[in-house]
C-alpha atoms as a PDB file:
ATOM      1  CA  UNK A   1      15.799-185.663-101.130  1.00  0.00           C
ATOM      2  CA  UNK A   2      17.236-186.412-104.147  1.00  0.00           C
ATOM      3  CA  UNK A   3      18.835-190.121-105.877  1.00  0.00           C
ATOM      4  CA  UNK A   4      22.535-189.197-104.538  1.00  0.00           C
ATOM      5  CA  UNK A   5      21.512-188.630-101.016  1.00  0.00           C
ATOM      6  CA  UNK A   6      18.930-191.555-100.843  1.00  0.00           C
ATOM      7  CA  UNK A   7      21.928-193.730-101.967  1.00  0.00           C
ATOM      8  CA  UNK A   8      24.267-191.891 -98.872  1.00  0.00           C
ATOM      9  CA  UNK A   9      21.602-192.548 -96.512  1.00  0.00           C
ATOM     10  CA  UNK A  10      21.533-196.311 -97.837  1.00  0.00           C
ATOM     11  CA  UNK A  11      25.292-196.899 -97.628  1.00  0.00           C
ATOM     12  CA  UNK A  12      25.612-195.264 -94.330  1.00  0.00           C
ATOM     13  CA  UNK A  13      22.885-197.234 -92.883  1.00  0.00           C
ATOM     14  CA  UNK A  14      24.793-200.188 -94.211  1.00  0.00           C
ATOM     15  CA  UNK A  15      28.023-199.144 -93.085  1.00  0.00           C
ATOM     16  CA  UNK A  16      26.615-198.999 -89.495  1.00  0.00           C
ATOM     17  CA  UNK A  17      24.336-201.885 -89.174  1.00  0.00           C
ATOM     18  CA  UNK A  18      27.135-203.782 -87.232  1.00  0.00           C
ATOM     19  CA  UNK A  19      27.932-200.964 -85.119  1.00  0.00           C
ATOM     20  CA  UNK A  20      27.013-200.885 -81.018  1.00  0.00           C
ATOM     21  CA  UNK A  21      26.281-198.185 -78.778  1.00  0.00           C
ATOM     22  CA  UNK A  22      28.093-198.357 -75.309  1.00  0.00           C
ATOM     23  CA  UNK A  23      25.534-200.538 -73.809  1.00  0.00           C
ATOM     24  CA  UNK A  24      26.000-202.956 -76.640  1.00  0.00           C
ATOM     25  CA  UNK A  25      22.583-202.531 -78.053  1.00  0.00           C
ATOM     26  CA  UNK A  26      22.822-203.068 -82.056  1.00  0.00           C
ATOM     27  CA  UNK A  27      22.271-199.663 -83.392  1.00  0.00           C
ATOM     28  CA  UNK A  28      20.245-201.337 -86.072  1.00  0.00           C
ATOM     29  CA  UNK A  29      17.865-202.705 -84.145  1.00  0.00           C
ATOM     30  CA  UNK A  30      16.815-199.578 -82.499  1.00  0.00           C
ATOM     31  CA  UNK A  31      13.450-197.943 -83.502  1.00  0.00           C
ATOM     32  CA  UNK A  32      12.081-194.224 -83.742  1.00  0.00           C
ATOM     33  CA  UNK A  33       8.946-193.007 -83.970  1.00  0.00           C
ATOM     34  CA  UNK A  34       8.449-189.403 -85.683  1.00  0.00           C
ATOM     35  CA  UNK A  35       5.734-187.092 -85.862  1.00  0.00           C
ATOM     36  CA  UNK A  36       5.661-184.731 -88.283  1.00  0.00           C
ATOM     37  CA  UNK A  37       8.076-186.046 -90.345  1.00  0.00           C
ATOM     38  CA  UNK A  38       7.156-185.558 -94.140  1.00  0.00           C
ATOM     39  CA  UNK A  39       8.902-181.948 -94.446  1.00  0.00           C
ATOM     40  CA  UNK A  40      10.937-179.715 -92.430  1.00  0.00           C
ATOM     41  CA  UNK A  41      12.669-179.977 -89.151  1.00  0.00           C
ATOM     42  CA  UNK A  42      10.543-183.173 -88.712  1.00  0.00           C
ATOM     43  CA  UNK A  43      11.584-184.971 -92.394  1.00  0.00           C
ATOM     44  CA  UNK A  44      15.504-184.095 -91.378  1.00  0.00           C
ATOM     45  CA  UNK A  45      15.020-186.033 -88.346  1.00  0.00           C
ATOM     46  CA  UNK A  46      13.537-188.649 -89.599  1.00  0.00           C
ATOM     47  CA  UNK A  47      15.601-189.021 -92.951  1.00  0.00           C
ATOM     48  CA  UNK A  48      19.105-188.765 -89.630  1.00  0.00           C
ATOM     49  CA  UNK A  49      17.325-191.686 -88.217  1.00  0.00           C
ATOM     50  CA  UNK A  50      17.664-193.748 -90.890  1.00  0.00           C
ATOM     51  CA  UNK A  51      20.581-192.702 -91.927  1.00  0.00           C
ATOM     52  CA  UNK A  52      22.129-193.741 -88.125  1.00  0.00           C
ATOM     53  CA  UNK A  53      20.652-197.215 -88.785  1.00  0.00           C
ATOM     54  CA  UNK A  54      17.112-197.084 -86.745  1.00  0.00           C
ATOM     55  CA  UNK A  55      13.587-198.600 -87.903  1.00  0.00           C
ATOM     56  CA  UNK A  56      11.392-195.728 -88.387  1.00  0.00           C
ATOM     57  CA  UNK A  57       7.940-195.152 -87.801  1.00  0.00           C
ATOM     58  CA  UNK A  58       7.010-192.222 -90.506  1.00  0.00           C
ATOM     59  CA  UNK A  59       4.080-190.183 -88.846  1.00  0.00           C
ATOM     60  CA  UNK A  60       2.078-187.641 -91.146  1.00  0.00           C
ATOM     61  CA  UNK A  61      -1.110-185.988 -90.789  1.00  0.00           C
ATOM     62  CA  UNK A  62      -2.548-187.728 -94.001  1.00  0.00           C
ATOM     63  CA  UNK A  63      -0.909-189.952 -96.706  1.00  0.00           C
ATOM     64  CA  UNK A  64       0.528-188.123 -99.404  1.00  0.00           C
ATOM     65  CA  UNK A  65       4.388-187.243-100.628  1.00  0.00           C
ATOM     66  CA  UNK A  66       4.589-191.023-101.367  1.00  0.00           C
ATOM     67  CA  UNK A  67       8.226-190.016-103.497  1.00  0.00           C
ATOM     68  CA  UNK A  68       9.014-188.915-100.294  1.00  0.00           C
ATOM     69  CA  UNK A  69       8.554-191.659 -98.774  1.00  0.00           C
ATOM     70  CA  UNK A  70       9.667-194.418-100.932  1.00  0.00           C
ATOM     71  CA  UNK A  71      13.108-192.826-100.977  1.00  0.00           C
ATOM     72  CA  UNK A  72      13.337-192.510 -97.331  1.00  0.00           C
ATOM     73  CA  UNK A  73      12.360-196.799 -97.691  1.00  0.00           C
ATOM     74  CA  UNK A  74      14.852-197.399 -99.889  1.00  0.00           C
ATOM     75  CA  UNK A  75      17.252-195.799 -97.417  1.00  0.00           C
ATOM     76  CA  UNK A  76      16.191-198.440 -94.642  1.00  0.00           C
ATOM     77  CA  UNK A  77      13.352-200.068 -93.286  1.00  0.00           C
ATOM     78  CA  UNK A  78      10.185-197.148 -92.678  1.00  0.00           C
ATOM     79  CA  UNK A  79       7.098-198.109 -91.664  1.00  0.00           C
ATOM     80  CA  UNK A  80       4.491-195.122 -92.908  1.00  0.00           C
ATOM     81  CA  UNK A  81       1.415-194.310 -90.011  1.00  0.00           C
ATOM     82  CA  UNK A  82      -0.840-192.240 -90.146  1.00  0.00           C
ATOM     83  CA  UNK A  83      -3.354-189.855 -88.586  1.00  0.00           C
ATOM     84  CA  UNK A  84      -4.000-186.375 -87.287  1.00  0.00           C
ATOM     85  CA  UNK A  85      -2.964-185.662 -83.964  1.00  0.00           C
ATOM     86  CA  UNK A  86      -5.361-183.623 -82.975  1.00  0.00           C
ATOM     87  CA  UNK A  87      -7.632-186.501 -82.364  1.00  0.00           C
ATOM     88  CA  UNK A  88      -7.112-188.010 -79.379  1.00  0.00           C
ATOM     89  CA  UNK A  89      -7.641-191.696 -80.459  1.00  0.00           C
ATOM     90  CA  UNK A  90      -4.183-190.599 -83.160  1.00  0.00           C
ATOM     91  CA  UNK A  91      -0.932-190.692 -80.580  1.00  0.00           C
ATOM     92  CA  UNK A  92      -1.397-193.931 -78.899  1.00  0.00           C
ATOM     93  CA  UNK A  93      -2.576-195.837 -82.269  1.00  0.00           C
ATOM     94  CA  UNK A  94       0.780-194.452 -84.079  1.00  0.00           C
ATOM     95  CA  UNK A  95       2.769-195.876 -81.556  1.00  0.00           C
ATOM     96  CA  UNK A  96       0.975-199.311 -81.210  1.00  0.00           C
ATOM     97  CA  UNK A  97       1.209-199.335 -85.154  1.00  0.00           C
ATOM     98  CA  UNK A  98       4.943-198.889 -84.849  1.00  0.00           C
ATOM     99  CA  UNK A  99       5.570-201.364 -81.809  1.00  0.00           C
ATOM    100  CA  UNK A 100       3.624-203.778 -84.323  1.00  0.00           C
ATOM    101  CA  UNK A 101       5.985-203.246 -87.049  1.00  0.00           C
ATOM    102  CA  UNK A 102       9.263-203.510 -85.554  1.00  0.00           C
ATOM    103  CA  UNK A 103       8.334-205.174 -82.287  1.00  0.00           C
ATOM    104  CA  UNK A 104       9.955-202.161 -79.950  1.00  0.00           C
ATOM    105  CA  UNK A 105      10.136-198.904 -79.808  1.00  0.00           C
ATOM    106  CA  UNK A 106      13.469-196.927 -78.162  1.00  0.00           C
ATOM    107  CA  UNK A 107      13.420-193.164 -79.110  1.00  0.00           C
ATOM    108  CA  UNK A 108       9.816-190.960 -79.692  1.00  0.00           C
ATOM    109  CA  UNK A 109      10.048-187.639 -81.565  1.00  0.00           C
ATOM    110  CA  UNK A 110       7.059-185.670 -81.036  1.00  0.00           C
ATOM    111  CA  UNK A 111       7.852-182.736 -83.637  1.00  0.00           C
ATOM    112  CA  UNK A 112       4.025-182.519 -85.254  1.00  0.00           C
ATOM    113  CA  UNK A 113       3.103-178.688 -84.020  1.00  0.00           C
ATOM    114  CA  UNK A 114       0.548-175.825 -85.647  1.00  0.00           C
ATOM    115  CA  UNK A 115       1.384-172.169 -85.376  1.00  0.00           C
ATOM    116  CA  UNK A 116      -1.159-169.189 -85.483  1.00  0.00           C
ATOM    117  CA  UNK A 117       0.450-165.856 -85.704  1.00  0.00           C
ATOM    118  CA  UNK A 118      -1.922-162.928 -85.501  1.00  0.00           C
ATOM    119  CA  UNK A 119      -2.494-160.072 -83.223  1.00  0.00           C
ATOM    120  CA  UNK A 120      -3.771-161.872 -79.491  1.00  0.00           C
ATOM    121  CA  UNK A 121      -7.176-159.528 -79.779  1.00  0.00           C
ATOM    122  CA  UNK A 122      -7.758-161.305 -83.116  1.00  0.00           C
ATOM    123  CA  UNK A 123      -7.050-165.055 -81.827  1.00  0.00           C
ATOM    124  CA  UNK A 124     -10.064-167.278 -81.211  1.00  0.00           C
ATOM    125  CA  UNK A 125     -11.346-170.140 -79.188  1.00  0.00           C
ATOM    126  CA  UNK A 126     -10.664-172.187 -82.171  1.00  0.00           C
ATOM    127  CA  UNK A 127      -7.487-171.149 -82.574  1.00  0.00           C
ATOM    128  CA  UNK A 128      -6.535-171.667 -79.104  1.00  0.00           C
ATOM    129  CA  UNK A 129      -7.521-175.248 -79.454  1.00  0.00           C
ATOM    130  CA  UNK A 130      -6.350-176.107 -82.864  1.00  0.00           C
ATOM    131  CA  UNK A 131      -2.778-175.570 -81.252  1.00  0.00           C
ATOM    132  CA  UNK A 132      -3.037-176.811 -78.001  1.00  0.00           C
ATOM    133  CA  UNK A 133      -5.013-179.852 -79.307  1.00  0.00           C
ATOM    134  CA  UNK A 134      -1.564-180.556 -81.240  1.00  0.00           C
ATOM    135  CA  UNK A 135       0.810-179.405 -79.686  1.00  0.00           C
ATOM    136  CA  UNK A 136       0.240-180.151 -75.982  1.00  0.00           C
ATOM    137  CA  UNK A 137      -2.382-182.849 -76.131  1.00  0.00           C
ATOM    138  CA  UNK A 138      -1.193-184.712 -78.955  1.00  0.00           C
ATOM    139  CA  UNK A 139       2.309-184.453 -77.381  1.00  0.00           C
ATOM    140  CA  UNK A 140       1.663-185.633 -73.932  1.00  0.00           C
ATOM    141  CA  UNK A 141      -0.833-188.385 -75.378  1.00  0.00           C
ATOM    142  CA  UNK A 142       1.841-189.647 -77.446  1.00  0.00           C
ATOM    143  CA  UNK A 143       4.651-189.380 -75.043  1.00  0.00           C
ATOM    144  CA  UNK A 144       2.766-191.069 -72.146  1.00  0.00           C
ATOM    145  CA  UNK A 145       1.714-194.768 -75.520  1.00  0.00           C
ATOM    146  CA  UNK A 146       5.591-194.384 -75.401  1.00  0.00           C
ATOM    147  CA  UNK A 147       6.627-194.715 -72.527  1.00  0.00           C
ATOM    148  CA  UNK A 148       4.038-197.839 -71.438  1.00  0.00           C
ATOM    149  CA  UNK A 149       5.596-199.370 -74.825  1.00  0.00           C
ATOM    150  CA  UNK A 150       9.016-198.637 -73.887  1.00  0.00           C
ATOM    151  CA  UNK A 151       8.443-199.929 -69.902  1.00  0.00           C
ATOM    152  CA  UNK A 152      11.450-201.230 -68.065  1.00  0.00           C
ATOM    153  CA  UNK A 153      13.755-201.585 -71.131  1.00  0.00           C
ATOM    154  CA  UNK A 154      13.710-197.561 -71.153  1.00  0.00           C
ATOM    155  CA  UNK A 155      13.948-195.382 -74.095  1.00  0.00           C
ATOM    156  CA  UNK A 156      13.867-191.775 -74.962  1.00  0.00           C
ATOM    157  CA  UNK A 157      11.141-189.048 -75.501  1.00  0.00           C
ATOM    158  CA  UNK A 158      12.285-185.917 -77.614  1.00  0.00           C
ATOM    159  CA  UNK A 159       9.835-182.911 -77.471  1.00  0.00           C
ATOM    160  CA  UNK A 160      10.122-180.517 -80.364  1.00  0.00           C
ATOM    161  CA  UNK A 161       9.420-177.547 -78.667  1.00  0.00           C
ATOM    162  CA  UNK A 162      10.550-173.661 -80.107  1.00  0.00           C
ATOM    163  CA  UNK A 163      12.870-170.811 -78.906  1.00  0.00           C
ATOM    164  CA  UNK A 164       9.689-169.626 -78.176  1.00  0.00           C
ATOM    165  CA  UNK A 165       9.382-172.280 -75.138  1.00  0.00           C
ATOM    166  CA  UNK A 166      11.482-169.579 -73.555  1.00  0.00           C
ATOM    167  CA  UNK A 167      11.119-166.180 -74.926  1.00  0.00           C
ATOM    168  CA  UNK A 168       7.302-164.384 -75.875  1.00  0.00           C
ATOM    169  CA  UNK A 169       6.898-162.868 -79.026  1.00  0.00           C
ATOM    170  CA  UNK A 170       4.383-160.527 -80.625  1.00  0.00           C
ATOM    171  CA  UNK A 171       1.528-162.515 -82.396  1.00  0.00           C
ATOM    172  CA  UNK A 172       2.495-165.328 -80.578  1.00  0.00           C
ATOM    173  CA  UNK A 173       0.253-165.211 -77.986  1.00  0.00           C
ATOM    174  CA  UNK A 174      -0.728-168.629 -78.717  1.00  0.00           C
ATOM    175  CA  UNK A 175       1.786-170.466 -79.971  1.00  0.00           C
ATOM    176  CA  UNK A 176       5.087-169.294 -77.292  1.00  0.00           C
ATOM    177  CA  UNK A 177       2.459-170.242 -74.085  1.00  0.00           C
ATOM    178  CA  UNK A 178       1.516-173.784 -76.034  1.00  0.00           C
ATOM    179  CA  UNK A 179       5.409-174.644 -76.423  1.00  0.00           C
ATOM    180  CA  UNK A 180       5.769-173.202 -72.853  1.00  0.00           C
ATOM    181  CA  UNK A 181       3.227-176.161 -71.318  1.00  0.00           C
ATOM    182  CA  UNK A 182       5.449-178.570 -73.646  1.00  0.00           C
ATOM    183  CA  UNK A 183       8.460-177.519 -71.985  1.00  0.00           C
ATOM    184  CA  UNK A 184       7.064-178.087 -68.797  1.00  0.00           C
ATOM    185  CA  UNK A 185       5.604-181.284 -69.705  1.00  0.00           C
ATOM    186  CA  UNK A 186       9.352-182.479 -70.757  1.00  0.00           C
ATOM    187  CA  UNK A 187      10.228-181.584 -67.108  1.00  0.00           C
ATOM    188  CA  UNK A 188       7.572-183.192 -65.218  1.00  0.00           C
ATOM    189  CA  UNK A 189       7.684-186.496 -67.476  1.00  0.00           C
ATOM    190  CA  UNK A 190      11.009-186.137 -67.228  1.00  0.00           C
ATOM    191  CA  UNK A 191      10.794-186.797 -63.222  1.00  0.00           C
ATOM    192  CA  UNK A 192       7.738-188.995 -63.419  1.00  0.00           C
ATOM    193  CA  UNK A 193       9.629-191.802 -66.118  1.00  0.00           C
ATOM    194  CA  UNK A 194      13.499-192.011 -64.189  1.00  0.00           C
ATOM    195  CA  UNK A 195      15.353-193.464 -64.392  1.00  0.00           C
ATOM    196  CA  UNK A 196      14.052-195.822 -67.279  1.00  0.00           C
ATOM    197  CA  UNK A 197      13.276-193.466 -69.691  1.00  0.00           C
ATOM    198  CA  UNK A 198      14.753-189.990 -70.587  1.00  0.00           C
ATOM    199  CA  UNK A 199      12.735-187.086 -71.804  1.00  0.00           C
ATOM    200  CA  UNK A 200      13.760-184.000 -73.133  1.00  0.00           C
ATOM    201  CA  UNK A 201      13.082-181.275 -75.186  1.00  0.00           C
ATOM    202  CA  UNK A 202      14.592-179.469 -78.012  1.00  0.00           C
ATOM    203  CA  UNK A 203      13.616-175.635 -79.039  1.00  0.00           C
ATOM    204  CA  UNK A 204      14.781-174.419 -82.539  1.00  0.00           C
ATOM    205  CA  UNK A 205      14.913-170.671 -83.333  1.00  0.00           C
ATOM    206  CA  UNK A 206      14.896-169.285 -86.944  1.00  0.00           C
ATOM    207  CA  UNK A 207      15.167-172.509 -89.075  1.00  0.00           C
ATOM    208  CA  UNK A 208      14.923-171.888 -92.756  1.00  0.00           C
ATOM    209  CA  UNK A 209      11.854-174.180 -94.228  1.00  0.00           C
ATOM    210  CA  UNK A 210       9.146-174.415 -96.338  1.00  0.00           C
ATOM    211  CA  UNK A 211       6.807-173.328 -93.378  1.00  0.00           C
ATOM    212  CA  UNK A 212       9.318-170.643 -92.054  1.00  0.00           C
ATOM    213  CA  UNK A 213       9.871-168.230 -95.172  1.00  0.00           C
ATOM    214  CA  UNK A 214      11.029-165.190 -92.960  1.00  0.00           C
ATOM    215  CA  UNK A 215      13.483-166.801 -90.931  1.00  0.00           C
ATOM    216  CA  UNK A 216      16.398-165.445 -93.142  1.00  0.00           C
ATOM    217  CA  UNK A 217      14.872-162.160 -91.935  1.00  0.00           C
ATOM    218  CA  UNK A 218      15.759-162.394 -88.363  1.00  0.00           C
ATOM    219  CA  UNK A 219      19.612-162.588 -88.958  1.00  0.00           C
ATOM    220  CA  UNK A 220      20.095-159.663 -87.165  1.00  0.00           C
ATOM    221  CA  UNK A 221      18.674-161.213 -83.853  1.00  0.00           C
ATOM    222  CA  UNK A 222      21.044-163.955 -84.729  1.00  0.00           C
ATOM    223  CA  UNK A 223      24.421-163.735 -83.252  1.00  0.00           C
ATOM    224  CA  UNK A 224      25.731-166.502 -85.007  1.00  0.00           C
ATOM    225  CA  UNK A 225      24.592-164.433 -88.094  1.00  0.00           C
ATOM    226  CA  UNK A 226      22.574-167.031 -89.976  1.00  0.00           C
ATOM    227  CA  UNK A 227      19.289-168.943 -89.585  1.00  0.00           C
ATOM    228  CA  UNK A 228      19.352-172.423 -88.969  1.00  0.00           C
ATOM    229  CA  UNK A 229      18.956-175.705 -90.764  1.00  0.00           C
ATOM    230  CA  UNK A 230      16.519-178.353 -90.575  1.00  0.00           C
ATOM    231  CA  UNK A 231      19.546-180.778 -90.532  1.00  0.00           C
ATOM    232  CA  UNK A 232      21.283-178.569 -87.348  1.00  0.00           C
ATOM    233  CA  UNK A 233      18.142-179.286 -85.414  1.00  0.00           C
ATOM    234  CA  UNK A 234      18.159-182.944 -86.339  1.00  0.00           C
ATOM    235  CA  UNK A 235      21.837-183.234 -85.442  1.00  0.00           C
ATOM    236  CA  UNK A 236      20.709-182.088 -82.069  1.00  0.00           C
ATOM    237  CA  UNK A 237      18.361-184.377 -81.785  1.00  0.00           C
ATOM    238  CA  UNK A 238      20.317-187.283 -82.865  1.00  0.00           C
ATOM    239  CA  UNK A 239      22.547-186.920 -79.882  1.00  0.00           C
ATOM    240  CA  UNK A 240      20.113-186.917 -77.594  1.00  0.00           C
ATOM    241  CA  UNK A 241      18.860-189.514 -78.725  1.00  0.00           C
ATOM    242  CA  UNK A 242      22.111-191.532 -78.426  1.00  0.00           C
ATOM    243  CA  UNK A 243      23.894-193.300 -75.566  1.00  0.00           C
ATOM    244  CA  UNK A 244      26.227-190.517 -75.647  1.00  0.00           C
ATOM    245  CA  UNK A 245      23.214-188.180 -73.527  1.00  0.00           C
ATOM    246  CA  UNK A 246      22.823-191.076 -71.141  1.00  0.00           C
ATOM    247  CA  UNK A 247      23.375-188.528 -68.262  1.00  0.00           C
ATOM    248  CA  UNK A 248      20.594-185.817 -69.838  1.00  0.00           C
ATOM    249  CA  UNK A 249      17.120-185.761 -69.262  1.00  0.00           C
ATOM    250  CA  UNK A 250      14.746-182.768 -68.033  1.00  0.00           C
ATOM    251  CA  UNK A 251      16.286-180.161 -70.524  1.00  0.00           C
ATOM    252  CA  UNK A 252      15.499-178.072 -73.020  1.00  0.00           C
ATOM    253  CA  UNK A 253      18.486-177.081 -75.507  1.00  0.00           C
ATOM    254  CA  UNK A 254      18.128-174.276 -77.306  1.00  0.00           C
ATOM    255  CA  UNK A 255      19.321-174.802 -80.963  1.00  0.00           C
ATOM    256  CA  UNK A 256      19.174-170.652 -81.879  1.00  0.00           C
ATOM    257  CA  UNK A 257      22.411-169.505 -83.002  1.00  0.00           C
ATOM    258  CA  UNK A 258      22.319-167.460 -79.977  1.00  0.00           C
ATOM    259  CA  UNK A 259      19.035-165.876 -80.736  1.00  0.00           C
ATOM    260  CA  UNK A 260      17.223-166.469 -76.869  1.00  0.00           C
ATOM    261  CA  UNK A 261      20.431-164.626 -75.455  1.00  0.00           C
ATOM    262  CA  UNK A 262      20.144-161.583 -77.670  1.00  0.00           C
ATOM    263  CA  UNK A 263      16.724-161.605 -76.735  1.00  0.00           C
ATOM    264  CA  UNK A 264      17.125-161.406 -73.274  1.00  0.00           C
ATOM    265  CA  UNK A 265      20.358-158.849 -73.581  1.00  0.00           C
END
């Protein structure tokens, strides 16, 4: 993120701190919680946040990227916690250290995931619960601190989940069954926490980053003809997140280009 769109971010943020959803809640008081959030999909939702006017609670695995995150604090107010979540004692502590901060907490992003890809006869026990450790456990632990923080005054629980929630692929014999279970999870939470509190998931197909170095390969599975952005998923998310999705919980939306339905064609 460089100085120009540090300084966007900061006069947006500015530009909206007066503004009101349509429940009359100051945007700017309003507080996320990311996981994941130093690079990627997870920094593009967390660097929208901001941008939209929220407090933010930056989660990463370990502290380091600190120009990362001093621009994203000079952008709006960012509280950095941290831990891994595959220890269990991790979720709930990152939210109580946010709630501490900012005194709420309204929208949870649980985007921190691992991915394995290798043959299935080649996967291992550890392997199996590296990734489900994360990306289950850690998900539903963290979900279920939010949602006794959030209580009566509601709120909203975003799963990151993949295209792969829906649709297998080879050497993911792993990692498409582990965002299966958090798909699932987004449903049953979703029944469990009405009407206070929404949940939903989100499942990105080929987004170009850092971490995903072949997804300009898959453009031919793409009927939209390009991979996606980190900032297309975080637009997504965004929504959701907003007033505006008052009327959604218990989905999963597919932000692919079309990729899932070529699949299945």
């Amino acid at each position: 993120m460089d100085a120009s769109r540090v300084r966007t971010l900061a006069c947006f943020s500015r530009a909206i701190s007066t503004a009101t959803s349509p429940e009359g809640a100051p945007l700017a008081q309003r507080v996320a919680l990311v996981t994941g959030a130093n690079s990627g999909i997870g920094l593009a939702i967390a660097e929208r946040f901001v941008a939209d006017g929220y407090a933010l609670g930056y989660a990463t695995r370990e502290r380091k990227d600190e120009e990362v995150y001093r621009r994203l604090a000079e952008a709006g107010r960012v509280e950095w916690v941290v831990g891994d979540m595959s220890d269990a004692d991790v979720p709930a502590r990152l939210v109580e250290e946010t709630v501490a901060a900012f005194g709420r907490l309204d929208v949870v992003v649980n985007n921190a995931g691992l991915t394995v890809s290798k043959p299935a006869l080649e996967l291992t026990a550890e392997d199996f619960d590296s990734i489900f450790s994360v990306d289950v456990r850690g998900a539903f632990l963290c979900a279920q601190a939010a949602a006794r923080a959030m209580g009566e005054a509601g709120g909203v629980i975003v799963n990151i989940t993949s295209v792969h929630e829906h649709v297998p692929r080879p050497g993911f014999a792993l990692y498409a069954p582990a965002k299966a279970a958090l798909g699932m999870l987004t449903r049953s939470l979703a029944l469990e926490l009405a009407p206070a509190i929404r949940v939903v998931s989100v499942a990105p197909g080929a987004i170009a980053t850092e971490r995903n170095v072949e997804a300009d390969e898959l453009k031919p599975e793409i009927p939209l003809g390009r991979s996606g952005t980190p900032e297309d998923v975080a637009a997504a998310v965004a929504w959701l997140a907003s007033d505006e999705a008052r009327y959604v919980t218990g989905a999963s939306y597919l932000i692919d280009g079309g990729m899932a339905q070529q699949v299945v064609a």
